[in-house]
Protein backbone atom coordinates (compact mmCIF):
# COMPACT_ATOMS: atom_id res chain seq x y z
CA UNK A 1 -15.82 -12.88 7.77
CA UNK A 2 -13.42 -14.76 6.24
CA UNK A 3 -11.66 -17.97 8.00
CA UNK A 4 -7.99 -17.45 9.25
CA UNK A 5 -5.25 -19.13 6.73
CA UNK A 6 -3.15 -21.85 7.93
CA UNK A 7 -0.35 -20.72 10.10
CA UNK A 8 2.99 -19.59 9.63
CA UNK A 9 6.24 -19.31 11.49
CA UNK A 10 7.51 -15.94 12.91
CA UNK A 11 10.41 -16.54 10.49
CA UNK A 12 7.72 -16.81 7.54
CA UNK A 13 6.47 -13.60 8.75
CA UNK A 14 10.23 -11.46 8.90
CA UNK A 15 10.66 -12.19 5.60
CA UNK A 16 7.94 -9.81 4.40
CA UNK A 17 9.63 -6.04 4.25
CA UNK A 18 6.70 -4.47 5.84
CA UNK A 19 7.52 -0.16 6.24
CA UNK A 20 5.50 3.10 6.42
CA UNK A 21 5.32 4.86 3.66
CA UNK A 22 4.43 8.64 2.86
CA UNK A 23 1.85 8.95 -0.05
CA UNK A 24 4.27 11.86 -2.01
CA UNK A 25 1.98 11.11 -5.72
CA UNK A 26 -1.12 10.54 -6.64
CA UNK A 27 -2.18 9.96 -10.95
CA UNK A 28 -5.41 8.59 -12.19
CA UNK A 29 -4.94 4.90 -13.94
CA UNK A 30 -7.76 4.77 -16.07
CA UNK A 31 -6.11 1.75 -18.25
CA UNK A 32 -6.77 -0.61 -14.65
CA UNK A 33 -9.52 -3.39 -14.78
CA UNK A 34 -10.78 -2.23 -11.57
CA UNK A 35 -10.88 1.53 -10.65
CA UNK A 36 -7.30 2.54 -9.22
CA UNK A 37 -4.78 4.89 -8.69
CA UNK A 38 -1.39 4.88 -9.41
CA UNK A 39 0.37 5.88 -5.76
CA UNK A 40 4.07 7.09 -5.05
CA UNK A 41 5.41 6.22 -1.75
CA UNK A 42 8.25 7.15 -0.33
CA UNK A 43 9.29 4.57 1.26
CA UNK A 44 12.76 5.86 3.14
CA UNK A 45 16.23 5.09 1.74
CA UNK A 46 15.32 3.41 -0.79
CA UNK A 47 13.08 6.31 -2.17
CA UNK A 48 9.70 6.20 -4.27
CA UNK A 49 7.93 3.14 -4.67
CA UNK A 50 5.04 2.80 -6.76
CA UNK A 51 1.59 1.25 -6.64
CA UNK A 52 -1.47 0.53 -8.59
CA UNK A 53 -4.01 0.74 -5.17
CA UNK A 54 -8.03 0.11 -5.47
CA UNK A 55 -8.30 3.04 -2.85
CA UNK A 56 -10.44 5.73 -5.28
CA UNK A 57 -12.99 6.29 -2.35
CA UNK A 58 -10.30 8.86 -1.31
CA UNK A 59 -9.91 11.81 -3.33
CA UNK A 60 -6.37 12.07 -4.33
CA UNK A 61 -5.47 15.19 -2.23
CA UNK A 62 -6.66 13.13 0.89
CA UNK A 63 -4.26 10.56 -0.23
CA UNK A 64 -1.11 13.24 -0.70
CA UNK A 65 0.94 13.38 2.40
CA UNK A 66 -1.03 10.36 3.93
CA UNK A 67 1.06 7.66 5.77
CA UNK A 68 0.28 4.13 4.74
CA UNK A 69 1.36 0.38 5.73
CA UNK A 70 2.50 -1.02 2.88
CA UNK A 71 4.71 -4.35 1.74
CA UNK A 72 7.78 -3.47 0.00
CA UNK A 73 9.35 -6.81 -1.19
CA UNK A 74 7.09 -8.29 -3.42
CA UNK A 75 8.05 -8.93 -6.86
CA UNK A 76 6.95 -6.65 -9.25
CA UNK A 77 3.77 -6.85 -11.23
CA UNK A 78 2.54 -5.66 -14.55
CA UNK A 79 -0.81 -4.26 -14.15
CA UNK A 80 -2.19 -3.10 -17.59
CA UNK A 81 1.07 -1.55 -18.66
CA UNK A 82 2.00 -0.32 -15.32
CA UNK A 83 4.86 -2.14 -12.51
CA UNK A 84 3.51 -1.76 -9.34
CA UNK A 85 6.47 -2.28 -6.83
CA UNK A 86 4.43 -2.40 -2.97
CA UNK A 87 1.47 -2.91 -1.77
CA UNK A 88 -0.32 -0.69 0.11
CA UNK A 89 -2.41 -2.21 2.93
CA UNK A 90 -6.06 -1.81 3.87
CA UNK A 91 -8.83 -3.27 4.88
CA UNK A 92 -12.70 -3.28 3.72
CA UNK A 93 -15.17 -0.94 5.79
CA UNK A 94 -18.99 -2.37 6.17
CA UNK A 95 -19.79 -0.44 2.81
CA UNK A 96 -16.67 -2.00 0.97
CA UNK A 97 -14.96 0.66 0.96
CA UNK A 98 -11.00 -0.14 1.20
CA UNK A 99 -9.51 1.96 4.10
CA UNK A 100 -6.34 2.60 3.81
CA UNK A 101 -3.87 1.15 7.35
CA UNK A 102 -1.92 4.11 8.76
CA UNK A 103 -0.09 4.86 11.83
CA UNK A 104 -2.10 6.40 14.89
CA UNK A 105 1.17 8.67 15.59
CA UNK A 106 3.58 10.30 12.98
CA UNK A 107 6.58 7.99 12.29
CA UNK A 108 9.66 8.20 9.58
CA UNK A 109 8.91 7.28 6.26
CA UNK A 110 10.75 3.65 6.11
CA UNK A 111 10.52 2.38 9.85
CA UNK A 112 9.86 -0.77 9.79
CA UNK A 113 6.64 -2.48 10.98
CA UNK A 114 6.43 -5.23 13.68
């Protein structure tokens, strides 16, 4: 387990545009380093976002329709040819698996996170 990271202020933490997402596309990236997917989320108003996510323990119709966590106000980054916008939160499982952070209850596409 890792060690925590120094801390923060709350106001540190409001900066970061954290919003569920609905998974509404899911394409194979086989030019990525390390075995991804590229991932359209609809992230409310402000429409589809797009991500390169290390998630391909889930088969892609899993994914579709999914709601995810994700960060919406990073800067965008090239990843071998490909801007990914957000990034899609998860977590490791004991096999290192990444799961994928959802909701427990349905909630809008865009609602903020907390």
């Amino acid at each position: 387990m890792p060690d925590l990271k120094p801390s923060i202020t709350y106001d540190d933490f409001t900066r970061l545009d954290i919003r569920i997402g609905k998974v509404v596309e899911v394409q194979p990236f086989p030019r990525a380093r390390n075995p991804s997917y590229k991932v359209g989320v609809d992230v409310g108003a402000d429409g589809i976002m797009w991500s390169s996510a290390q998630i391909t323990n889930y088969d892609p119709a899993e994914l579709l329709g999914s709601l995810v966590v994700c960060v919406c106000n990073f800067a965008p980054k090239n990843i071998a040819g490909f801007t990914s916008e957000l990034l899609i939160l998860g977590a490791k499982n004991a096999e290192g698996k990444v799961i994928v952070l959802s909701p427990r209850s349905e909630v809008a596409a865009g609602e903020p996170v907390y």
